[in-house]
C-alpha atoms as a PDB file:
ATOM      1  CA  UNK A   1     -15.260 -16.331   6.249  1.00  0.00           C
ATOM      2  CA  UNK A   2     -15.962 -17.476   2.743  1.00  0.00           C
ATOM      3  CA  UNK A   3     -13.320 -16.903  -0.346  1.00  0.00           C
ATOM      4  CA  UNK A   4     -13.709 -17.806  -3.712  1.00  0.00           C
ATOM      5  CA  UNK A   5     -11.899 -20.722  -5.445  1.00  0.00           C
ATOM      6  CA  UNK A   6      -8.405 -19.717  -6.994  1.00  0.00           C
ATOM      7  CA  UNK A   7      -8.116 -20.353 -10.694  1.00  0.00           C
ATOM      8  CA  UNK A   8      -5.526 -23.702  -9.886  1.00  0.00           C
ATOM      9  CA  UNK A   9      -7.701 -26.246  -8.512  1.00  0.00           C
ATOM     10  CA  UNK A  10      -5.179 -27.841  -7.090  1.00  0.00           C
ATOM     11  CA  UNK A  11      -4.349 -25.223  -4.488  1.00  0.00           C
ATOM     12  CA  UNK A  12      -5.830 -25.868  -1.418  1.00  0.00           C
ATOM     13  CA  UNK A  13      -8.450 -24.199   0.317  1.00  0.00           C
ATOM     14  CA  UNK A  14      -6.494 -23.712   3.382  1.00  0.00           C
ATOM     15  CA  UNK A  15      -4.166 -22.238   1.218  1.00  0.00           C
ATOM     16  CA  UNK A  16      -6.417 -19.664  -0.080  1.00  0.00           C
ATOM     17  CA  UNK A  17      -8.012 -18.622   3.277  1.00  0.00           C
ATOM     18  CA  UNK A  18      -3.684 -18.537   5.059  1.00  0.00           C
ATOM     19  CA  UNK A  19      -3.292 -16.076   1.814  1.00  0.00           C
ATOM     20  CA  UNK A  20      -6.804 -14.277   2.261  1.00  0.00           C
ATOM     21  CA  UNK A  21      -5.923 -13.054   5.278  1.00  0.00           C
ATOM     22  CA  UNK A  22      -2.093 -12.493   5.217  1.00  0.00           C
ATOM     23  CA  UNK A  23      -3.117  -9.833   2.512  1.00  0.00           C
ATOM     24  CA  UNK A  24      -5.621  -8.264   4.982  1.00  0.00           C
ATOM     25  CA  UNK A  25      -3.505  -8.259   8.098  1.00  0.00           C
ATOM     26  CA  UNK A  26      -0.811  -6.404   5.654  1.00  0.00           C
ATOM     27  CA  UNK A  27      -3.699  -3.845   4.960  1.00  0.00           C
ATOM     28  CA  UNK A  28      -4.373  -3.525   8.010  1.00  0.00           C
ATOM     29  CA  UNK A  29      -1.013  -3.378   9.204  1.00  0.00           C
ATOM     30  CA  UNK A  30      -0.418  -0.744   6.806  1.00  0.00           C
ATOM     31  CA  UNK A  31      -3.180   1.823   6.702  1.00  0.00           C
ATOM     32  CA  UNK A  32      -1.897   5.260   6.735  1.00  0.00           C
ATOM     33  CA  UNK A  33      -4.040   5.931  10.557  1.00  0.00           C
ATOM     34  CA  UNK A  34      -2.653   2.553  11.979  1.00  0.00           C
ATOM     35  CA  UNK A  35       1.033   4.241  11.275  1.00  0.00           C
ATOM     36  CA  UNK A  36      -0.114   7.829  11.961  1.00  0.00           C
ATOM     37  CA  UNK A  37      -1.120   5.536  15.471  1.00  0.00           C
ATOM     38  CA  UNK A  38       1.670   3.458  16.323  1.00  0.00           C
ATOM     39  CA  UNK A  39       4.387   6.767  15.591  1.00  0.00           C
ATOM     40  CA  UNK A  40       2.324   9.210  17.814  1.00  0.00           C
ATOM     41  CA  UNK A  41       2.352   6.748  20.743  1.00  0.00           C
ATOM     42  CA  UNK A  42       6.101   5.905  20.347  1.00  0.00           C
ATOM     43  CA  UNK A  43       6.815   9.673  20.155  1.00  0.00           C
ATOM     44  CA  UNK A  44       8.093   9.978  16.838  1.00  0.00           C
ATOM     45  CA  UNK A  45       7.284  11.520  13.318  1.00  0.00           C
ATOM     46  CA  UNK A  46       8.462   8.374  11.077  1.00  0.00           C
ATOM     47  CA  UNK A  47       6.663   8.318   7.594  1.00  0.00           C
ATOM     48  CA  UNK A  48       6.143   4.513   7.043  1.00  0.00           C
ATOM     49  CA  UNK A  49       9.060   4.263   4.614  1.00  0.00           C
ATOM     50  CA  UNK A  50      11.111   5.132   7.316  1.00  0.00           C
ATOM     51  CA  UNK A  51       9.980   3.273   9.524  1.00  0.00           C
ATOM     52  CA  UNK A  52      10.158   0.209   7.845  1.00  0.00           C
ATOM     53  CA  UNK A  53      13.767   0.933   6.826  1.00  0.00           C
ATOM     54  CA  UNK A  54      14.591   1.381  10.254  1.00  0.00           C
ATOM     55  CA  UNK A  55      13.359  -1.790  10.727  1.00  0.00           C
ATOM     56  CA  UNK A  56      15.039  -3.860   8.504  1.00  0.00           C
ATOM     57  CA  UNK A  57      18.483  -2.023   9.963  1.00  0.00           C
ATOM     58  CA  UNK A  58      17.940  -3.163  13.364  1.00  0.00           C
ATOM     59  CA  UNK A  59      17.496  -7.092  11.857  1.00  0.00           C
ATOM     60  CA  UNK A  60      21.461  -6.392  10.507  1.00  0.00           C
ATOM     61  CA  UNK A  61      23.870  -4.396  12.498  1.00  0.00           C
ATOM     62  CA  UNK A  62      24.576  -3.085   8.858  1.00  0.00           C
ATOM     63  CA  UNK A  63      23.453  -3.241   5.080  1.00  0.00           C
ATOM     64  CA  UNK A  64      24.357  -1.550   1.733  1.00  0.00           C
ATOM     65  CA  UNK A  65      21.276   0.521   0.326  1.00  0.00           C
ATOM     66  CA  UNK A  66      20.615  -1.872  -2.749  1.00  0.00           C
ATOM     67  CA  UNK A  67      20.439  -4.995  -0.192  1.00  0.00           C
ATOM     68  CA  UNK A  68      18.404  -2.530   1.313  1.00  0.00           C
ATOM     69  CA  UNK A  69      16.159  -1.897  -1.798  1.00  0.00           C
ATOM     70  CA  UNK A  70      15.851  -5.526  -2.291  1.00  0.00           C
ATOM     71  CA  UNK A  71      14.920  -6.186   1.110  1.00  0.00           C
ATOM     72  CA  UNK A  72      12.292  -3.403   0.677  1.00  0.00           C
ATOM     73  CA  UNK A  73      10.947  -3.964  -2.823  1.00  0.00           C
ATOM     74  CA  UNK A  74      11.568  -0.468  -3.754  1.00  0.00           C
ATOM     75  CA  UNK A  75      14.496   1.145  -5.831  1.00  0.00           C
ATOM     76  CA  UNK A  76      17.242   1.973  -5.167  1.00  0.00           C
ATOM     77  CA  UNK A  77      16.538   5.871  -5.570  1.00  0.00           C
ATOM     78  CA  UNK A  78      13.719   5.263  -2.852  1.00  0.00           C
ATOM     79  CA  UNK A  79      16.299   3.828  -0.442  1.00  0.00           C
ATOM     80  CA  UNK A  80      18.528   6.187  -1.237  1.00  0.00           C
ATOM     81  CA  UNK A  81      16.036   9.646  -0.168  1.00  0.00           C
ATOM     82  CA  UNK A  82      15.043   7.393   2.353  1.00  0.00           C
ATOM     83  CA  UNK A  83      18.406   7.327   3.754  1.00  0.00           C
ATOM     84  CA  UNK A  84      19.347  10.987   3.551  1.00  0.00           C
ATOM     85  CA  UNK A  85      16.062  11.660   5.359  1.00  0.00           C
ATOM     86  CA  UNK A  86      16.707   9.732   8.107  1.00  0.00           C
ATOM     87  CA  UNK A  87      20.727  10.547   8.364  1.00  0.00           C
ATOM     88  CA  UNK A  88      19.610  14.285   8.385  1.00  0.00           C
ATOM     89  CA  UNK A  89      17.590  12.747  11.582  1.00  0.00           C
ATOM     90  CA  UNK A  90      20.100  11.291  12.969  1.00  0.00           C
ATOM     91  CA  UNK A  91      18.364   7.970  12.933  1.00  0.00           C
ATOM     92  CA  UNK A  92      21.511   6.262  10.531  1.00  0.00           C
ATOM     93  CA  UNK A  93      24.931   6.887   9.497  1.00  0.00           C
ATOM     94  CA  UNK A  94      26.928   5.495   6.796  1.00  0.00           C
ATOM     95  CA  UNK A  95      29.934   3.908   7.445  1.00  0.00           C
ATOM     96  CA  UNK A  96      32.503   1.804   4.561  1.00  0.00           C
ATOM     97  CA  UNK A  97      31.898  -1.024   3.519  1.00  0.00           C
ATOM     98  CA  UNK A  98      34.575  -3.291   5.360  1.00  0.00           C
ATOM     99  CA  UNK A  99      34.657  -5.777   2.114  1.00  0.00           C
ATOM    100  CA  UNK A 100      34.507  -3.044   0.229  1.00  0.00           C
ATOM    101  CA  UNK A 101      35.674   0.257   1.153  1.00  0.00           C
ATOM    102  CA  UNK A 102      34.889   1.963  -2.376  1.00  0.00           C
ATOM    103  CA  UNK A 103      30.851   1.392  -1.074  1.00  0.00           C
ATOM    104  CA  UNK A 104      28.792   2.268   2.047  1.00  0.00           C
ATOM    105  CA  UNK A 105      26.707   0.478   4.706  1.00  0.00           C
ATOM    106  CA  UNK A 106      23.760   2.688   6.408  1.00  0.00           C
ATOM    107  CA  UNK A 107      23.701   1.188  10.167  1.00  0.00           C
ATOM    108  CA  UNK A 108      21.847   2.707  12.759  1.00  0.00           C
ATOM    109  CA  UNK A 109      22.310   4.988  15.181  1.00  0.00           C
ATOM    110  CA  UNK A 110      22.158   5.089  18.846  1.00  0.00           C
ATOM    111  CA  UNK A 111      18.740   7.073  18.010  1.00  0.00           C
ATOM    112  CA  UNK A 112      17.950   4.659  15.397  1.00  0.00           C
ATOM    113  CA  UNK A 113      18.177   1.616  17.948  1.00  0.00           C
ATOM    114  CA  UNK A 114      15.860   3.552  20.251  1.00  0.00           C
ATOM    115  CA  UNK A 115      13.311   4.670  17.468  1.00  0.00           C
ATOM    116  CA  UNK A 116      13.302   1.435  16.291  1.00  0.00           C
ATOM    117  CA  UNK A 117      12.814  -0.202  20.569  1.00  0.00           C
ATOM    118  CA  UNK A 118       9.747   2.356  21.274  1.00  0.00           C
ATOM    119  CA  UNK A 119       7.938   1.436  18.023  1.00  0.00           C
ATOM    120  CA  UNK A 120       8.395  -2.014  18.650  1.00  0.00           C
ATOM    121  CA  UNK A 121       7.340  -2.210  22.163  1.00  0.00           C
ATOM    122  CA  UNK A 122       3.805  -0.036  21.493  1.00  0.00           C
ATOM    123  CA  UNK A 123       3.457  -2.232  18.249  1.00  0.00           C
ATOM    124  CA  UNK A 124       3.913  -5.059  20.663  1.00  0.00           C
ATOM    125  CA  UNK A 125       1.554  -3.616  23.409  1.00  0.00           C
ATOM    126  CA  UNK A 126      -1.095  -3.443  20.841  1.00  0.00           C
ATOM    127  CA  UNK A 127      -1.057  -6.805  19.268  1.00  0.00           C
ATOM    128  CA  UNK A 128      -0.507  -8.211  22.890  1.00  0.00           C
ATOM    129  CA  UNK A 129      -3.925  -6.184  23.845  1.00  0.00           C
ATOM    130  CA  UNK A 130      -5.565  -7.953  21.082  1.00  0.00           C
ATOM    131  CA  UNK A 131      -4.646 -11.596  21.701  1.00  0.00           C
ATOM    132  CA  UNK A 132      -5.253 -11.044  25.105  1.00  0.00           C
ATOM    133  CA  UNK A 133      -8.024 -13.705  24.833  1.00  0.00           C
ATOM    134  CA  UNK A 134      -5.747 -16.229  23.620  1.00  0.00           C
ATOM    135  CA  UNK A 135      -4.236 -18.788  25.563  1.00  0.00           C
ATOM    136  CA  UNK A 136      -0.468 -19.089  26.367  1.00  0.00           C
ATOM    137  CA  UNK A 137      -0.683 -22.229  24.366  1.00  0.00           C
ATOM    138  CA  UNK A 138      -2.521 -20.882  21.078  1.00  0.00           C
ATOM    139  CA  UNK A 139      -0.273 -17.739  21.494  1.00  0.00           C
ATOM    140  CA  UNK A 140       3.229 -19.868  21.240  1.00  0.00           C
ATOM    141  CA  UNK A 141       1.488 -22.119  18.314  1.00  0.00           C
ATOM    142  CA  UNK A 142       0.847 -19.378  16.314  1.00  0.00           C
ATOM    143  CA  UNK A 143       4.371 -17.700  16.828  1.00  0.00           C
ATOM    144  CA  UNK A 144       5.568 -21.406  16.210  1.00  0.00           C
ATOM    145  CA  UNK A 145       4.373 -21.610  13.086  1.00  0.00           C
ATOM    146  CA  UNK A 146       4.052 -17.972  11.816  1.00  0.00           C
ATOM    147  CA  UNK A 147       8.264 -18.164  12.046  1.00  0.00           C
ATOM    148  CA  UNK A 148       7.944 -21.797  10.227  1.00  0.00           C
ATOM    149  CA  UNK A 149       6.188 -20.309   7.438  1.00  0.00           C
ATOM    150  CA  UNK A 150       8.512 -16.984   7.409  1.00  0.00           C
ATOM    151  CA  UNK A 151      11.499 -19.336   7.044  1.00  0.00           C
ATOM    152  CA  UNK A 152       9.866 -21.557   4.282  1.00  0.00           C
ATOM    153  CA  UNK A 153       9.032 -18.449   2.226  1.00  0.00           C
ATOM    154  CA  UNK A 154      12.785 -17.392   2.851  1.00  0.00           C
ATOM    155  CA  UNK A 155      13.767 -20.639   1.700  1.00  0.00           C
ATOM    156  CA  UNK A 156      11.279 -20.485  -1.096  1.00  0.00           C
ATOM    157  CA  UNK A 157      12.447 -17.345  -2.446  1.00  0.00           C
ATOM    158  CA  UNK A 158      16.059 -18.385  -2.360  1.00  0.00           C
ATOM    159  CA  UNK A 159      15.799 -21.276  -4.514  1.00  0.00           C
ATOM    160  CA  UNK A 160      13.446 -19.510  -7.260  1.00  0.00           C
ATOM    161  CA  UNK A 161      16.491 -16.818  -7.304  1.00  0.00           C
ATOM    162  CA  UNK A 162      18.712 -19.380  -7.961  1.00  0.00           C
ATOM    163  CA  UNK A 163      17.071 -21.853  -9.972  1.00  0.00           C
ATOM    164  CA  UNK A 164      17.858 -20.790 -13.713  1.00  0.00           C
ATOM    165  CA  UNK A 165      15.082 -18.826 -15.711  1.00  0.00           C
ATOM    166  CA  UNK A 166      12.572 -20.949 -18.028  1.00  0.00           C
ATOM    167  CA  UNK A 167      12.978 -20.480 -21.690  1.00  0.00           C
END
């Protein structure tokens, strides 16, 4: 697959192509039918906010909405309909804030942990259909390094927070 040069020279060209098609697993990843998919074969009617919120619960036994936001990208308001939506589903609860106990912290629910286990495991099922080529070897490299670069754009994104905004 050929892409185009970026407009910095001095980025390389592996760089481009590891970017190139990060963006199109996301869109692929993310098209409306993949969801529409993945949620009928787990048994459940998740929109894809949702189900991403779900998600990031089950990676914390508990988080306030705006960590949540954050997390997501999305404000707070969208968190906060998200939430509703999904307590009225009995996917999460909100329980005080134990450092807090003015605020809340949205955890899941028995029901959420499940939701969130069946979408997982058919998610799972179909990415382990499609690497089914791939040797054990190749399959651990790539999981290898996939959680290597998840950790160095972690650590990435923590120091630009915290590195003092250019004048």
């Amino acid at each position: 697959m050929s892409t185009s040069s970026p407009a910095d020279p001095a980025v390389s060209p592996d760089v481009v192509e590891i970017e190139s098609t990060l963006t199109r697993i996301a869109y692929l990843s993310n098209r409306a039918r993949q969801h529409e998919r993945l949620m009928a074969l787990a048994g459940l009617s998740l929109d894809r906010a949702g189900a991403a919120l779900l998600r990031q619960l089950a990676e914390r036994e508990s988080m306030r909405p705006g960590e949540l936001a954050a997390r997501l990208s999305v404000e707070a308001s969208h968190v906060t309909r998200q939430v509703q939506h999904l307590e009225r589903s009995g996917f999460v609860t909100r329980v005080p804030d134990p450092d807090d106990r003015r605020a809340q912290r949205v955890q899941l629910t028995e029901a959420g942990r499940a939701a969130v286990r069946r979408v997982r495991a058919v998610s799972c099922q179909g990415m382990q259909a499609a690497l089914a080529d791939w040797s054990p070897e190749d399959l651990h490299r790539l999981a290898t390094l996939f959680r290597r670069m998840v950790d160095d754009f972690v650590s990435h994104g923590d120091e630009e927070a915290a590195a003092p905004p250019s004048a």
